[in-house]
N, C-alpha and C. Protein backbone atom coordinates (compact mmCIF):
# COMPACT_ATOMS: atom_id res chain seq x y z
N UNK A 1 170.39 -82.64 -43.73
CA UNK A 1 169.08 -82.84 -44.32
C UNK A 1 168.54 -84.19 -43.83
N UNK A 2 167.44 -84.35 -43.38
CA UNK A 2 166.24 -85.65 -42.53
C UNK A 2 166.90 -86.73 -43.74
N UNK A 3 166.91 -87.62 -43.67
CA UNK A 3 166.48 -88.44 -44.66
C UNK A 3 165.26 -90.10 -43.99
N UNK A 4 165.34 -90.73 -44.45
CA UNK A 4 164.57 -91.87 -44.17
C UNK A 4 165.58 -92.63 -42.80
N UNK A 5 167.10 -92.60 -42.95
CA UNK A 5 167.87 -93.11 -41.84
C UNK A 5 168.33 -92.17 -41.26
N UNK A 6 167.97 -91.28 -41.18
CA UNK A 6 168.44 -90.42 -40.29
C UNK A 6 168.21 -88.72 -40.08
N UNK A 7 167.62 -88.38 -38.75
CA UNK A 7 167.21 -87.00 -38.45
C UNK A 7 167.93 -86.20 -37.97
N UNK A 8 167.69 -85.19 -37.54
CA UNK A 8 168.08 -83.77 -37.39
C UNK A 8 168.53 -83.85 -36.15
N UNK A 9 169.44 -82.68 -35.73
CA UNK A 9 170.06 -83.27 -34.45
C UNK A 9 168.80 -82.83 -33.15
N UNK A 10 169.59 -83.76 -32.47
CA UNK A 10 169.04 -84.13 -31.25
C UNK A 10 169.68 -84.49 -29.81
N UNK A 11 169.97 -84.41 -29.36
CA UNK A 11 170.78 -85.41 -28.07
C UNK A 11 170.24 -85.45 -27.30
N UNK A 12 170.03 -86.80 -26.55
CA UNK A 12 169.32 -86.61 -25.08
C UNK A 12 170.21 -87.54 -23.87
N UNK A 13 170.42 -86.60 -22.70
CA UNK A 13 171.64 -87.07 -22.10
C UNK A 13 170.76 -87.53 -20.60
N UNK A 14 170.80 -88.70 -20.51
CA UNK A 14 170.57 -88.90 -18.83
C UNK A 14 171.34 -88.95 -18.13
N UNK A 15 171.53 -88.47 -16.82
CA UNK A 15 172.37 -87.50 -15.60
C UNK A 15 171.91 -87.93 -14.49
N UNK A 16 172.12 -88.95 -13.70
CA UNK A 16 171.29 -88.98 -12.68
C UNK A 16 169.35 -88.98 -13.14
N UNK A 17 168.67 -88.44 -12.21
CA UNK A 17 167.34 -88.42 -12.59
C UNK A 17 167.10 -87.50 -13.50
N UNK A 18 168.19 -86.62 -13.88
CA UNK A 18 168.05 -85.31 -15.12
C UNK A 18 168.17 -86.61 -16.80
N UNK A 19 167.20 -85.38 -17.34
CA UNK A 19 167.00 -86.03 -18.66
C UNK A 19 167.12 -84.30 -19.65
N UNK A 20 168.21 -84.38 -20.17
CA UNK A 20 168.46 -83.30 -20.88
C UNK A 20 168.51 -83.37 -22.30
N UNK A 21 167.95 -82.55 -22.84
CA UNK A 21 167.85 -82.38 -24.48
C UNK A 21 168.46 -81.22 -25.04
N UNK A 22 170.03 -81.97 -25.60
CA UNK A 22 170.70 -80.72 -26.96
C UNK A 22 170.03 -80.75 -28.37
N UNK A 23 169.49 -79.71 -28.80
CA UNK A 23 168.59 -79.64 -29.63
C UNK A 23 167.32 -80.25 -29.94
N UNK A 24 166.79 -79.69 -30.85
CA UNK A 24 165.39 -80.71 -31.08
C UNK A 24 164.98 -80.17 -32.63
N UNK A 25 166.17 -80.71 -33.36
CA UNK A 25 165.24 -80.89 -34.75
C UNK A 25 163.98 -81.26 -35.45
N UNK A 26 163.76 -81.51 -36.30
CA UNK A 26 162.37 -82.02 -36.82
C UNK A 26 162.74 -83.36 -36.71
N UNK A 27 161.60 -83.80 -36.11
CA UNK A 27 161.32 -85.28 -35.96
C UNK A 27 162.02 -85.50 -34.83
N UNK A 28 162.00 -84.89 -33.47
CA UNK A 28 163.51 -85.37 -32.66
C UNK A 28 162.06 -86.43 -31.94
N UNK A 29 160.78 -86.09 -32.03
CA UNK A 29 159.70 -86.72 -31.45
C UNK A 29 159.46 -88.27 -32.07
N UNK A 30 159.56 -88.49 -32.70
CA UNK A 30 159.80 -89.68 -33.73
C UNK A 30 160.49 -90.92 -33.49
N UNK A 31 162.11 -89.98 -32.94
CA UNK A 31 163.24 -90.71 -32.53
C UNK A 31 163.31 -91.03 -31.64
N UNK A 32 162.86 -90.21 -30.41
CA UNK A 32 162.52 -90.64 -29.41
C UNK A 32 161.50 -91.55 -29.03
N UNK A 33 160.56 -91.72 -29.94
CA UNK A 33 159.27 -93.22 -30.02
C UNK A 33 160.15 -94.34 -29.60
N UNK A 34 160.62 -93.87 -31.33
CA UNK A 34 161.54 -95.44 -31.86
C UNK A 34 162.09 -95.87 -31.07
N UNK A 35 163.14 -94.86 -29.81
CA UNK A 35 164.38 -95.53 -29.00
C UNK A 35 163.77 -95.67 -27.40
N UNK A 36 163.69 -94.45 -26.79
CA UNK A 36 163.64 -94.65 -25.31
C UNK A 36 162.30 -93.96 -25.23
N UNK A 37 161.07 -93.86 -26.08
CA UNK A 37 159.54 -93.17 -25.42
C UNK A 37 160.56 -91.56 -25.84
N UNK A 38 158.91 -91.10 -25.47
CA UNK A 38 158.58 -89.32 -25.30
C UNK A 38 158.68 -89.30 -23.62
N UNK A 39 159.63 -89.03 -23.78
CA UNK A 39 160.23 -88.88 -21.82
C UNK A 39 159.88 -87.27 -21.78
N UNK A 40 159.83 -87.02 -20.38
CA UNK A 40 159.54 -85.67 -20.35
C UNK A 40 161.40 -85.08 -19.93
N UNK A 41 161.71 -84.49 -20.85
CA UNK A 41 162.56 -83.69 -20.36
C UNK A 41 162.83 -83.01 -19.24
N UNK A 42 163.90 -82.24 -18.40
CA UNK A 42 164.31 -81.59 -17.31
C UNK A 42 163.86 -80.32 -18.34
N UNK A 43 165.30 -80.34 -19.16
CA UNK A 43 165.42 -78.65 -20.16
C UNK A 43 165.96 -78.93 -21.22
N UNK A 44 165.91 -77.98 -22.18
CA UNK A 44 166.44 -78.19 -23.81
C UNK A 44 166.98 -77.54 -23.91
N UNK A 45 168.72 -77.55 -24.36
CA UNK A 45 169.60 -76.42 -24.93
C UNK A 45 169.92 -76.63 -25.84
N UNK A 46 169.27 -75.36 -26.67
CA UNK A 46 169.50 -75.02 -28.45
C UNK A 46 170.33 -74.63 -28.41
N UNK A 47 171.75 -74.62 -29.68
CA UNK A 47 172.99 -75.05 -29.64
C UNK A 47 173.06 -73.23 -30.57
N UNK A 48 172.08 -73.52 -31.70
CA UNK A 48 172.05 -72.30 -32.35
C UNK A 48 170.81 -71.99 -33.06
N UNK A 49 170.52 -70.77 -33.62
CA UNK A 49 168.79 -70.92 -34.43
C UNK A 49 168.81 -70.86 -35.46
N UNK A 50 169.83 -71.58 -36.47
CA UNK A 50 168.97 -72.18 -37.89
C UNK A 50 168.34 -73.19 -37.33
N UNK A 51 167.13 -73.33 -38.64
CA UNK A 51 165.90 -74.19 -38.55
C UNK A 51 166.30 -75.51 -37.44
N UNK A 52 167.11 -76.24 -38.37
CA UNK A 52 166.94 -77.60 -38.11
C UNK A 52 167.23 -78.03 -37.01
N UNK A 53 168.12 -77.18 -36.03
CA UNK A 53 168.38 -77.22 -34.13
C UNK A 53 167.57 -76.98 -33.91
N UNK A 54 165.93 -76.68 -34.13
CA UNK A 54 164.97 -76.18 -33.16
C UNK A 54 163.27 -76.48 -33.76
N UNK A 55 163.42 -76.60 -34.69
CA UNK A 55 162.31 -76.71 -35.70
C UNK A 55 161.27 -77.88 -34.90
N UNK A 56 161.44 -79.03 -34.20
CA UNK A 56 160.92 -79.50 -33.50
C UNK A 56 160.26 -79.72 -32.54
N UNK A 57 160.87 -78.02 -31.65
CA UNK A 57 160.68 -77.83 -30.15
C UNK A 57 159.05 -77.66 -30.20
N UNK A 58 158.73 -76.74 -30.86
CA UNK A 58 157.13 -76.44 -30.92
C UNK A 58 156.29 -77.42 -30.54
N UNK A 59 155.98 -78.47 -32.12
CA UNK A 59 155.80 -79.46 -31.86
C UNK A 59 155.69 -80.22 -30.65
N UNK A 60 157.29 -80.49 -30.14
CA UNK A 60 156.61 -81.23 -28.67
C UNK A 60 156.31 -80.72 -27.48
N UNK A 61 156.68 -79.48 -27.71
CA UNK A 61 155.84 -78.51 -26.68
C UNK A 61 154.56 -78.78 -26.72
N UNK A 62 153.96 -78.83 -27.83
CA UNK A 62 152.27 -79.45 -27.78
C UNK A 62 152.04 -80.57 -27.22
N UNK A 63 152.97 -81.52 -27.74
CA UNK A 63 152.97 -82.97 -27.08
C UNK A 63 152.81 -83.14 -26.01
N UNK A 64 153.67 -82.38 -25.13
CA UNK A 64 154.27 -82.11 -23.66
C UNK A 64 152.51 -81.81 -23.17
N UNK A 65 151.77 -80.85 -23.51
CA UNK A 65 150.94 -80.02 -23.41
C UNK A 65 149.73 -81.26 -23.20
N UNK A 66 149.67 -81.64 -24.14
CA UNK A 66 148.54 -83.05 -24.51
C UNK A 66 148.76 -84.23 -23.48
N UNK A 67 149.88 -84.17 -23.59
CA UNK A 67 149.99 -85.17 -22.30
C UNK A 67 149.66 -85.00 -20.86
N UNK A 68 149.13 -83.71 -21.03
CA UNK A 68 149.01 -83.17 -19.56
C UNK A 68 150.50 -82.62 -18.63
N UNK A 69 151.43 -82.45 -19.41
CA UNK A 69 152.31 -82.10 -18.54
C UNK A 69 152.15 -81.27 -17.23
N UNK A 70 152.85 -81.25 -16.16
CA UNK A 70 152.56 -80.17 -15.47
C UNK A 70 153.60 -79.64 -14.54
N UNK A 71 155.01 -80.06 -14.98
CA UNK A 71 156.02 -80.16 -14.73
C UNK A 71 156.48 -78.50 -15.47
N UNK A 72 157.62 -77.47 -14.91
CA UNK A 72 157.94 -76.56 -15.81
C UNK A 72 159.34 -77.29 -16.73
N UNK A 73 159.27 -76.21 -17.57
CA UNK A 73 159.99 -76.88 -18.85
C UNK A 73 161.05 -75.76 -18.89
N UNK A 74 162.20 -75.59 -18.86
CA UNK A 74 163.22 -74.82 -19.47
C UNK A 74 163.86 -74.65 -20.73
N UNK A 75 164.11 -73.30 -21.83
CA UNK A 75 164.48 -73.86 -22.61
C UNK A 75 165.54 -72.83 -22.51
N UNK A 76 166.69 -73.29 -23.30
CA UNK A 76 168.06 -72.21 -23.00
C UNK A 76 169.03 -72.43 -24.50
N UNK A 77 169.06 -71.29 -24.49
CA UNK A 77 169.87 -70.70 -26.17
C UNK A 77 170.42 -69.34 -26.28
N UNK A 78 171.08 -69.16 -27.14
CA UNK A 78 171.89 -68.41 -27.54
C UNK A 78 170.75 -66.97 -27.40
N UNK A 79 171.46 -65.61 -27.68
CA UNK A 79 170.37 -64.68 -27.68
C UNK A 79 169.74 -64.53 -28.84
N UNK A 80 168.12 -63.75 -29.00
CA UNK A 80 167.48 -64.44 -30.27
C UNK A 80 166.58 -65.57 -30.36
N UNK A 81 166.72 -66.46 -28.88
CA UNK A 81 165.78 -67.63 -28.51
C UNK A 81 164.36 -67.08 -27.81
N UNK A 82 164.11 -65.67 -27.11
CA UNK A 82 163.05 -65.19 -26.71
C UNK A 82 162.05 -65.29 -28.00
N UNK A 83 162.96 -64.67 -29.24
CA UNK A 83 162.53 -63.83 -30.19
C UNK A 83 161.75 -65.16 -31.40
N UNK A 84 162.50 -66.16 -31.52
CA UNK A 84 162.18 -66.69 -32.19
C UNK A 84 161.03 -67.85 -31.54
N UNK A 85 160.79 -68.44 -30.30
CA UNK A 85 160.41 -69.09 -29.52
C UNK A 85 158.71 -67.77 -29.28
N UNK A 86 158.66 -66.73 -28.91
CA UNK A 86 157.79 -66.06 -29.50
C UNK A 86 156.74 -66.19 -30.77
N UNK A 87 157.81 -65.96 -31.51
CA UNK A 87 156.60 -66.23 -32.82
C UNK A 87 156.23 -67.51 -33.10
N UNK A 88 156.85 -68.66 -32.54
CA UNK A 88 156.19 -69.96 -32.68
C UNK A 88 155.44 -70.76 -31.36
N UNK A 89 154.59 -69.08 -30.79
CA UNK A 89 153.73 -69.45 -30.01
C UNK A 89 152.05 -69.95 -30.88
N UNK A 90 152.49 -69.67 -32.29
CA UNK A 90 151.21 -69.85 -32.89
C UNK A 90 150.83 -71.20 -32.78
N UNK A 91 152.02 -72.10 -33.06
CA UNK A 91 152.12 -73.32 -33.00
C UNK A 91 152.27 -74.34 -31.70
N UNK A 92 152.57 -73.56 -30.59
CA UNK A 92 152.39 -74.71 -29.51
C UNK A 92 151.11 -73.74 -28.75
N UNK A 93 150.88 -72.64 -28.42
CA UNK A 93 149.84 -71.66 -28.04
C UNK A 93 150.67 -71.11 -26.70
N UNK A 94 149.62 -70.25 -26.43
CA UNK A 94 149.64 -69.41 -25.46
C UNK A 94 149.52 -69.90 -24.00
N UNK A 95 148.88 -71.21 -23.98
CA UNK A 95 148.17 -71.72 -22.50
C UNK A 95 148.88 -72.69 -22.30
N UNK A 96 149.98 -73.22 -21.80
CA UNK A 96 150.12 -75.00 -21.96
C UNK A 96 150.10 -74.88 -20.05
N UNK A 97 150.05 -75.80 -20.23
CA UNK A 97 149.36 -76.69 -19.04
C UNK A 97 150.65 -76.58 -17.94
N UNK A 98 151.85 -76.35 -18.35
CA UNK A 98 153.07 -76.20 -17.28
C UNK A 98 153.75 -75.03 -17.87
N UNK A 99 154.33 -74.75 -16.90
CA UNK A 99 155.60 -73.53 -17.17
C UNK A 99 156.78 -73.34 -18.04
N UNK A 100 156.36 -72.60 -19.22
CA UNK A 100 157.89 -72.79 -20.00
C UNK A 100 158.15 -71.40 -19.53
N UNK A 101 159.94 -71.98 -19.68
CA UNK A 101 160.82 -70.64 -19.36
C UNK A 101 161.28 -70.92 -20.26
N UNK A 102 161.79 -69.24 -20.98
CA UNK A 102 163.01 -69.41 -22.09
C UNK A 102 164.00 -68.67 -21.82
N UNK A 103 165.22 -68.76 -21.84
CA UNK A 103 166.30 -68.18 -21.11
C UNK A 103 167.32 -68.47 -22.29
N UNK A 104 167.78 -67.03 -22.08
CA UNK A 104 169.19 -66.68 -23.17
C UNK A 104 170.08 -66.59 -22.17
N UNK A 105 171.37 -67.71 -22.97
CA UNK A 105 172.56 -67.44 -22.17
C UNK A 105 173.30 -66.60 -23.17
N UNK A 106 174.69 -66.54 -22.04
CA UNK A 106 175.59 -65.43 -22.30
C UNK A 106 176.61 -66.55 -22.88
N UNK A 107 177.86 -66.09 -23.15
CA UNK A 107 179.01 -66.57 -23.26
C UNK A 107 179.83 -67.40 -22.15
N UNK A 108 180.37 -68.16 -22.49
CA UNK A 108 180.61 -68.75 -21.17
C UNK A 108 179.97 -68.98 -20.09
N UNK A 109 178.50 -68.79 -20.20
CA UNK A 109 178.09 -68.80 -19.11
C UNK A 109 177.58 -70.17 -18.07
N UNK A 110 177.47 -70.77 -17.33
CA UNK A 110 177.40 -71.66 -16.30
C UNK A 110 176.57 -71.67 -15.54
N UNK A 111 175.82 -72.90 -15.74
CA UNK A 111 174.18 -73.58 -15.21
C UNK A 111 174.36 -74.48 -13.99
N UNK A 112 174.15 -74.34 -12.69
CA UNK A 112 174.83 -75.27 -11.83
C UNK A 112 173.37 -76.48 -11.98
N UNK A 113 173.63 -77.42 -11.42
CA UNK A 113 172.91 -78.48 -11.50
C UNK A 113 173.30 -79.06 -10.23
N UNK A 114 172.37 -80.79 -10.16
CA UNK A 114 172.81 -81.15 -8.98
C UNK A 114 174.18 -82.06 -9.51
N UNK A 115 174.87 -81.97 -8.80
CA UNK A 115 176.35 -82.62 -9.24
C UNK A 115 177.17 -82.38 -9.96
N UNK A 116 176.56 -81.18 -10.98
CA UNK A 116 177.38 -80.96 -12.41
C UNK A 116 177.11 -79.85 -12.71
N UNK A 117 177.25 -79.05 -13.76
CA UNK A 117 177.21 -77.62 -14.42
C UNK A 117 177.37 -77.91 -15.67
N UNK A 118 176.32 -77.10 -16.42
CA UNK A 118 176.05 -77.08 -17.97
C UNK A 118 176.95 -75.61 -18.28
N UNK A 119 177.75 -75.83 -18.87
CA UNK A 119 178.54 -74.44 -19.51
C UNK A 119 178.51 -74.28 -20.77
N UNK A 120 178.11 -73.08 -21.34
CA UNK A 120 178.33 -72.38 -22.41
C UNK A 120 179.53 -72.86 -23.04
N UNK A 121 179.66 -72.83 -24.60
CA UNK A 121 181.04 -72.37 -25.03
C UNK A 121 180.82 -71.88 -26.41
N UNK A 122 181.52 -71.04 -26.64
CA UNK A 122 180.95 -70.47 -28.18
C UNK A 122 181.82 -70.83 -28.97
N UNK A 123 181.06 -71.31 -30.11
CA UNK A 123 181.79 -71.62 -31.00
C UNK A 123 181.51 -71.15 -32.30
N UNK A 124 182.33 -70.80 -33.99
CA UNK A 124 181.55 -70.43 -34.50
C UNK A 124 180.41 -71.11 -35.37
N UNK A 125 179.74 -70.59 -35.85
CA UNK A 125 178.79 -71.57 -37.29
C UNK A 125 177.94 -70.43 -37.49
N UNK A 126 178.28 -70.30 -38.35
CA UNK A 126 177.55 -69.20 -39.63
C UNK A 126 177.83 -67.62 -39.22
N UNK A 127 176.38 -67.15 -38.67
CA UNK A 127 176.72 -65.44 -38.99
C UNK A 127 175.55 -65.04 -37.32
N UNK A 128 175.54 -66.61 -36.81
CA UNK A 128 174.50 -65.93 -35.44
C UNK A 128 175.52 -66.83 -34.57
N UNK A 129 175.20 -66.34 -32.96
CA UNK A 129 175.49 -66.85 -31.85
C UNK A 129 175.75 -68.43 -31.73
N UNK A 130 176.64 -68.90 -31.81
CA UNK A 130 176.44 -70.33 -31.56
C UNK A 130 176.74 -71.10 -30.14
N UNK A 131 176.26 -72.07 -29.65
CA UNK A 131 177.23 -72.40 -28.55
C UNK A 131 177.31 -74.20 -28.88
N UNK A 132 178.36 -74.28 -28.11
CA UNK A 132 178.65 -76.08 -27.59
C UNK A 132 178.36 -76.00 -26.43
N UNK A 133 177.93 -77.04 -25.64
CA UNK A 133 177.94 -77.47 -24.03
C UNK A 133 178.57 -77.94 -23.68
N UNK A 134 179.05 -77.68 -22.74
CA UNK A 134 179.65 -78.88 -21.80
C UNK A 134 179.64 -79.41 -20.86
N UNK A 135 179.20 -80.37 -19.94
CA UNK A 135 178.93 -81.35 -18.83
C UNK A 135 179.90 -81.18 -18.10
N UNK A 136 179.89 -80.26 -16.60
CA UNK A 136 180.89 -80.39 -15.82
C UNK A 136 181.08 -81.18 -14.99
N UNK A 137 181.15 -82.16 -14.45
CA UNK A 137 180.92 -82.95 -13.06
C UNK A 137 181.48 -82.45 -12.05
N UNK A 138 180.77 -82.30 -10.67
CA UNK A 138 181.68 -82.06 -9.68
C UNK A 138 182.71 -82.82 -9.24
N UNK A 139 183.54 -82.26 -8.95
CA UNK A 139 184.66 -83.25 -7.80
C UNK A 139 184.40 -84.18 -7.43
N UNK A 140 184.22 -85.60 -7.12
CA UNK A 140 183.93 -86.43 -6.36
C UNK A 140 184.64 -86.46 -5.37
N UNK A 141 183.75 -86.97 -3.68
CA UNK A 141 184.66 -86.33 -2.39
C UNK A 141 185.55 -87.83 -2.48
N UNK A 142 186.73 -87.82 -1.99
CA UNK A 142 187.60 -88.91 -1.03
C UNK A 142 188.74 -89.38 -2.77
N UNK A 143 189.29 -89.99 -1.96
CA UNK A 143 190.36 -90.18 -3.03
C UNK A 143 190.66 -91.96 -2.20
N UNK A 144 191.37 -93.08 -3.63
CA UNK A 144 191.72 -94.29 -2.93
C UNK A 144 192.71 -94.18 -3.04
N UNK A 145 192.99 -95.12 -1.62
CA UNK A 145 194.44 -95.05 -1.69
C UNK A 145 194.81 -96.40 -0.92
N UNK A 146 195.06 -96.93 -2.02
CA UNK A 146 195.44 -98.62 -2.21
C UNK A 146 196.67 -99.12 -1.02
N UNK A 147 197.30 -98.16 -0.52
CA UNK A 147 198.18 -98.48 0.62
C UNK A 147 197.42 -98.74 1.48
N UNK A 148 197.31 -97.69 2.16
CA UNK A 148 195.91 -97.49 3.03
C UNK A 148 195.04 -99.40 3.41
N UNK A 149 194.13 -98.98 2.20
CA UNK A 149 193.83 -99.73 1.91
C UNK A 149 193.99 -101.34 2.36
N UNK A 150 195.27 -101.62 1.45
CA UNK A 150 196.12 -102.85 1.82
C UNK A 150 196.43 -102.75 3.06
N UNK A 151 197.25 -102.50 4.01
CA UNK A 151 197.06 -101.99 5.04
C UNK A 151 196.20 -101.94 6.24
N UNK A 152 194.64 -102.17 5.46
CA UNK A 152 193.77 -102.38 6.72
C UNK A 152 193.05 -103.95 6.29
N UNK A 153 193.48 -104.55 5.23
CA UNK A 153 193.25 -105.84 5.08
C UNK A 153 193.25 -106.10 3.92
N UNK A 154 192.43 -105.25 3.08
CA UNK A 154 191.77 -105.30 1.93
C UNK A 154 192.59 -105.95 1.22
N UNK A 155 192.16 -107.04 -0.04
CA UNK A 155 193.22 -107.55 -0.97
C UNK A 155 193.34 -106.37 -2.38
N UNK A 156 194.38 -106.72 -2.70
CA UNK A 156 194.13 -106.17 -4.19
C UNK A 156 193.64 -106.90 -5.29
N UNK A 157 192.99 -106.24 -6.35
CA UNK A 157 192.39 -106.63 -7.08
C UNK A 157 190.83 -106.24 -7.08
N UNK A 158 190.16 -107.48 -7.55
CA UNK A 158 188.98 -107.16 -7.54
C UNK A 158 187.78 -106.60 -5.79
N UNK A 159 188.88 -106.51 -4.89
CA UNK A 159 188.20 -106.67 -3.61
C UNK A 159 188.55 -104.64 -3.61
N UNK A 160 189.56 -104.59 -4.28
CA UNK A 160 189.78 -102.57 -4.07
C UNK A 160 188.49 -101.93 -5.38
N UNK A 161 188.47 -102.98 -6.27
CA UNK A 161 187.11 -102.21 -7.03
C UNK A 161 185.48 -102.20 -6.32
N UNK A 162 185.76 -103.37 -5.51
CA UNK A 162 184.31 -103.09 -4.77
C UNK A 162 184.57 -101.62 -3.93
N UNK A 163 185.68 -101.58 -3.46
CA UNK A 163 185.51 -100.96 -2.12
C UNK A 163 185.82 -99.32 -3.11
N UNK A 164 186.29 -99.64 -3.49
CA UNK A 164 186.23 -97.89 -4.62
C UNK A 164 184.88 -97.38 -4.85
């Protein structure tokens, strides 16, 4: 429940130039003033559809809208997100100024990105679809190897953290 210190969930993860949003409760627009601005999001993944994971999105879908966005917008949830994201076209409208997509994932299912992958995971909570995310990173290429390394001059210590 909102109170005066504290709102509804929200997360917003920066990734490189990606700016991702897990949920968007009521007031997630608010919180975002207070801390880092109304950034424009990449995409939003709703976790599940009671109210308070989503109750917000509308809202700054208008925001988004007013601001002139013109960027497309992704939004991605459990199945049931067409359905409910539908009827709260009353509230952000029919016309906005950029492209929303709404996309139901599956189970397990896997979002590649640049460098990383957003994966599904289900978990339960209550009596509908739920999911957790998870942030995959790719592999990073080359491996150190401090022999090596030493070896071609390098000192140890702080001279192998530069070169890492």
């Amino acid at each position: 429940m909102p109170s005066a210190r504290r709102g509804l969930p929200a997360v917003l993860i920066r990734r490189g130039g990606d700016r991702i949003l897990f949920d968007c409760g009521e007031g997630t627009q608010r919180q975002l003033l207070r801390s880092v601005g109304l950034v424009d999001v990449d995409s939003v993944f709703v976790t599940h559809l009671h109210a308070d994971h989503w109750l917000g999105l509308p809202g700054m879908l208008k925001s988004l809208a007013l601001r002139e966005r013109s960027e497309p917008l992704t939004v991605y949830g459990p199945p049931g997100l067409e359905q409910v994201m539908g009827a709260m076209r009353i509230v952000y409208g029919r016309n906005l100024p950029y492209e929303l997509n709404i996309i139901e994932l599956g189970r397990w299912d896997s979002l590649d990105r640049e460098g990383y992958e957003v994966a599904t995971v289900p978990v339960t909570h209550g009596d509908r679809p739920a999911y957790g995310y998870a942030l995959i990173e790719n592999p990073r290429p080359g491996e150190f190897d401090p022999r090596l390394a030493e070896n071609l001059g390098v000192s140890p210590g702080p001279d192998f953290g530069r070169l890492q």
